[in-house]
Protein backbone atom coordinates (compact mmCIF):
# COMPACT_ATOMS: atom_id res chain seq x y z
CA UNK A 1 -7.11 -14.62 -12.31
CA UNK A 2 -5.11 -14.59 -8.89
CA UNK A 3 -2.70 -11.31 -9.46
CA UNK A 4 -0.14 -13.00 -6.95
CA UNK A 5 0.06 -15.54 -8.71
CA UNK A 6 0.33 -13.93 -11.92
CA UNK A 7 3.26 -12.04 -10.64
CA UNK A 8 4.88 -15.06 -9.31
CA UNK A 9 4.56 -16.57 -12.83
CA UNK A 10 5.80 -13.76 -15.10
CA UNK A 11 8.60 -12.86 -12.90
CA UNK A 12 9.78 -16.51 -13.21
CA UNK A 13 9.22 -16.32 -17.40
CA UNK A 14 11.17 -12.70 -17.02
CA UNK A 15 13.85 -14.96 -15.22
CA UNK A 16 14.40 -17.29 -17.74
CA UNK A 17 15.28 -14.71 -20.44
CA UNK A 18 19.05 -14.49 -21.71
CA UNK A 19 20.37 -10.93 -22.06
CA UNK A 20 20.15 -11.48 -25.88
CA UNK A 21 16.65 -12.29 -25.93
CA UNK A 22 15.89 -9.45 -23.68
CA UNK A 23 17.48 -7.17 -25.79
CA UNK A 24 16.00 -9.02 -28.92
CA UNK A 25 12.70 -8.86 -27.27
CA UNK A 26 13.16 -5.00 -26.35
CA UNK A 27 13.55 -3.97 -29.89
CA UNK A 28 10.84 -5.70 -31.72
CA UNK A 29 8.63 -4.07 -29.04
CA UNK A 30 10.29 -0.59 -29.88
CA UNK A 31 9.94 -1.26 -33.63
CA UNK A 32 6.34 -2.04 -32.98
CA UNK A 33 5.61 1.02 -31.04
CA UNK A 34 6.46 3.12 -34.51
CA UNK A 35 3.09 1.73 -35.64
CA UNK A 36 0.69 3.05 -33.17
CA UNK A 37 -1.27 6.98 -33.99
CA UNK A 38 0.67 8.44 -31.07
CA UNK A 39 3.27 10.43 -32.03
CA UNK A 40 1.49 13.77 -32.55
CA UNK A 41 1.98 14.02 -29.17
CA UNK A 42 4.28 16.57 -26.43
CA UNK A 43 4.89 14.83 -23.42
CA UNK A 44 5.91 10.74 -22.73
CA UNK A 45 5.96 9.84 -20.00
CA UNK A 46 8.35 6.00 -20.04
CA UNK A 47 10.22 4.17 -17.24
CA UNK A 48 13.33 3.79 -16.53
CA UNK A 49 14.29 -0.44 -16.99
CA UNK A 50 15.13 -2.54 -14.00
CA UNK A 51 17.73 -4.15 -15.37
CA UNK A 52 17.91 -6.59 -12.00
CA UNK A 53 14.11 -7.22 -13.04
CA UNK A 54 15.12 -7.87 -16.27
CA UNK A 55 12.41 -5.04 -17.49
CA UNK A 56 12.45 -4.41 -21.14
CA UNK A 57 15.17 -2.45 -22.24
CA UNK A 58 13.17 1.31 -22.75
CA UNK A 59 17.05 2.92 -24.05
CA UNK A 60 15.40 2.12 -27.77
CA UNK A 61 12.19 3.85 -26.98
CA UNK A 62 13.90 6.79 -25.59
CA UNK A 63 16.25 6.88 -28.75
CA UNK A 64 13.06 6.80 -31.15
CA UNK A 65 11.32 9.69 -28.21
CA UNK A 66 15.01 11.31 -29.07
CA UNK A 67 14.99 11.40 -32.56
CA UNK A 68 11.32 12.26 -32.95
CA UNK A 69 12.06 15.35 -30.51
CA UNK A 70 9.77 14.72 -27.92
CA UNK A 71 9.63 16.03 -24.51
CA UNK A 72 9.86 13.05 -22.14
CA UNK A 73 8.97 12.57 -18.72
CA UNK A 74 10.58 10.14 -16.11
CA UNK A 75 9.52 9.37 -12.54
CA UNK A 76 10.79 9.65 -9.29
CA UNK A 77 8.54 7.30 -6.73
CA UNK A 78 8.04 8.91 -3.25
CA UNK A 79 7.80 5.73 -0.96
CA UNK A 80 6.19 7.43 2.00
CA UNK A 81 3.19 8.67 0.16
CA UNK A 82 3.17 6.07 -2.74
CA UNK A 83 3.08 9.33 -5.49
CA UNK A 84 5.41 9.45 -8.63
CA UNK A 85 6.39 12.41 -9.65
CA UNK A 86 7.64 13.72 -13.02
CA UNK A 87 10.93 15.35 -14.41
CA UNK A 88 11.75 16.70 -17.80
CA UNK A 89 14.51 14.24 -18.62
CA UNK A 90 17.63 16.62 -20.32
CA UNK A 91 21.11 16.44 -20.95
CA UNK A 92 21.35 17.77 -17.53
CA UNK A 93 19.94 15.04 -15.19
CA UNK A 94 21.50 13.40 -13.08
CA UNK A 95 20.22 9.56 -12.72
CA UNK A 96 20.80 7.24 -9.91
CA UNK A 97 19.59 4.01 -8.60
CA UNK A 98 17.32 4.60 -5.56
CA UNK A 99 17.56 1.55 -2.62
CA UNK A 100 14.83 -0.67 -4.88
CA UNK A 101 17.31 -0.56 -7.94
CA UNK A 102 15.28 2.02 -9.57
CA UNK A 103 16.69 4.75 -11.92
CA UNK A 104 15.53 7.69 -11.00
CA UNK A 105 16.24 11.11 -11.48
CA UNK A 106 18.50 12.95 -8.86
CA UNK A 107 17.11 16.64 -9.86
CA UNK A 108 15.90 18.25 -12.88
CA UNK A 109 12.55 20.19 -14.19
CA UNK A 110 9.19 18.65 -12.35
CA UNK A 111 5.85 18.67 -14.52
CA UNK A 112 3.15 18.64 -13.42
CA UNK A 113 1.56 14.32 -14.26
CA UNK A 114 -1.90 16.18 -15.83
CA UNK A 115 -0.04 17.80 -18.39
CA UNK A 116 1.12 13.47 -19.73
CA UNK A 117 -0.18 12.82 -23.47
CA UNK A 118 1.27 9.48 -23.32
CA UNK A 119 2.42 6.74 -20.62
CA UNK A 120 4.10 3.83 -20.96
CA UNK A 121 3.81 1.12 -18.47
CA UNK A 122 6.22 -1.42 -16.92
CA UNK A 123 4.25 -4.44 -16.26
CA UNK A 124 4.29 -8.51 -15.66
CA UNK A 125 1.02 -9.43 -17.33
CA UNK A 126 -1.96 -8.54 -18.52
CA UNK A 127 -5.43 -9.85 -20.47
CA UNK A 128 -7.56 -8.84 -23.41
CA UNK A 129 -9.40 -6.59 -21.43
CA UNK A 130 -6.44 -4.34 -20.96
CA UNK A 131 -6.53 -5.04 -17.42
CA UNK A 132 -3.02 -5.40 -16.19
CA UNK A 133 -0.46 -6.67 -12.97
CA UNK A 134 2.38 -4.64 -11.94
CA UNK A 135 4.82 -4.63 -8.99
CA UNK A 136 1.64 -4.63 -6.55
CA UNK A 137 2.44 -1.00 -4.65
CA UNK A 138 -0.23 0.80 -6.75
CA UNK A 139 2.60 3.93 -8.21
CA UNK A 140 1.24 3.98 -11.46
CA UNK A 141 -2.89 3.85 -10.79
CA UNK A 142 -2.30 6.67 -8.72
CA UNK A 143 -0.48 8.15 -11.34
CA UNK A 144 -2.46 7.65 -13.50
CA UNK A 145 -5.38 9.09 -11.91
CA UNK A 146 -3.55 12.30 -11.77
CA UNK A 147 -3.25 12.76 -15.60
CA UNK A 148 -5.70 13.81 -18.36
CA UNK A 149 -8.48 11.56 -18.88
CA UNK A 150 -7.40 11.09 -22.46
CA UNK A 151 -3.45 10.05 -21.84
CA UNK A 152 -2.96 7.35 -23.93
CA UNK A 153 -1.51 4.74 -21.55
CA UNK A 154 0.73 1.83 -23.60
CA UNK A 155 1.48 -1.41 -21.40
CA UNK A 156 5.21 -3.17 -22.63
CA UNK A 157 5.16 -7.06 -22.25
CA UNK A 158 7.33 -9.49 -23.36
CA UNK A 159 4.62 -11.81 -23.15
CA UNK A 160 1.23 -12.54 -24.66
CA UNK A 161 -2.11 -11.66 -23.10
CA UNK A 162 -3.40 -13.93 -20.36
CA UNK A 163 -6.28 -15.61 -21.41
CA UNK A 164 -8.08 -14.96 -17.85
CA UNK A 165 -9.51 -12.29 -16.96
CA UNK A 166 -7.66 -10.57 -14.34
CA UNK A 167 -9.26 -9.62 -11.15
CA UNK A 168 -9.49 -5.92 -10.78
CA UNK A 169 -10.50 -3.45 -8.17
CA UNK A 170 -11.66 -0.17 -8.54
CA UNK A 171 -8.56 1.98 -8.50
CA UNK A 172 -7.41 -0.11 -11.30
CA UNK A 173 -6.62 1.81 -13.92
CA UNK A 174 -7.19 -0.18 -17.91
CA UNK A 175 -4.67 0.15 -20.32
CA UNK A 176 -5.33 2.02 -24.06
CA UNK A 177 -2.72 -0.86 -25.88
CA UNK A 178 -0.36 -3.19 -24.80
CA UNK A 179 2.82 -3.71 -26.99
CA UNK A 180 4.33 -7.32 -27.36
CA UNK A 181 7.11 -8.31 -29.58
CA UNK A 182 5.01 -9.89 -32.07
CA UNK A 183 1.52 -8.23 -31.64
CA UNK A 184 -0.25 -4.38 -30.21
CA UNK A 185 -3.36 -5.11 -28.31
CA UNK A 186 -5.82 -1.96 -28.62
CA UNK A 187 -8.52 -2.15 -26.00
């Protein structure tokens, strides 16, 4: 399947969400993250929502990262050379909205991506293949080529696989599950 027209058609479904179902949404998918065999793990690496996207809320994943006492990991994008880079997140940093509306963190402690145990991935849709369609500027398959071959990388959707395959080129990078509200897709 066409991934421009993919993106078209979830951003349009993202659209028509209320702010209560979005936050509705955002927790089931938080509650069902407590099911998956991945918190043995040091460093998470989430996103920081879009609320003018209308991403899924990721404040109740970082509360559960929080309580569990995990180190986590947030990105700052470098537009020039398409690379994200990585930052302890602490008490300490300093977040601000860079000119696409993305959170970001002002300064702070960089890691290095390779030493990522777990990623989890804004995207608009994806199939049963665990292929998936982002934002189209390619941040997180470089990313993720940068970490350890084993990171265990964990699409969040508010929506249900596509039943297409999605068309794929080879710097795509396949996702390990894919969390919806009502269902985990393992791959």
């Amino acid at each position: 399947m066409n991934k421009l027209a993919l993106r078209k058609k979830y951003k349009a479904l993202r659209a028509e969400l209320t702010e209560a179902q979005l936050e509705d949404l955002s927790l089931l998918i938080s509650n069902q993250l407590l099911h998956l065999p991945i918190w043995s793990y040091t460093f998470y690496h989430i996103f920081l929502s879009i609320a003018e996207q209308k991403e899924i809320n990721t404040d109740y994943i970082l509360n559960i990262l929080s309580g569990k006492d995990k180190n986590i990991l947030i990105s700052k994008s470098d537009f020039a050379t398409g690379a994200m880079h990585s930052f302890l997140l602490t008490d300490n940093t300093v977040i601000k909205k860079n000119s696409y509306n993305i959170p970001e963190p002002v300064n702070g402690i960089e890691i290095e991506n390779s030493k990522t145990d777990v990623v989890f991935i804004p995207l608009l849709a994806f199939d049963d293949k665990g292929n998936r369609v982002g934002y189209g500027k390619g941040f997180y398959d470089r990313f993720l080529a940068q970490c350890k071959p084993d990171t265990v990388k964990i699409g969040l959707s508010f929506f249900e696989a596509e039943a297409d395959t999605i068309e794929t080129s080879e710097t795509d990078v396949k996702l390990d599950f894919c969390v919806t509200p009502h269902k985990t897709y393992r791959f």
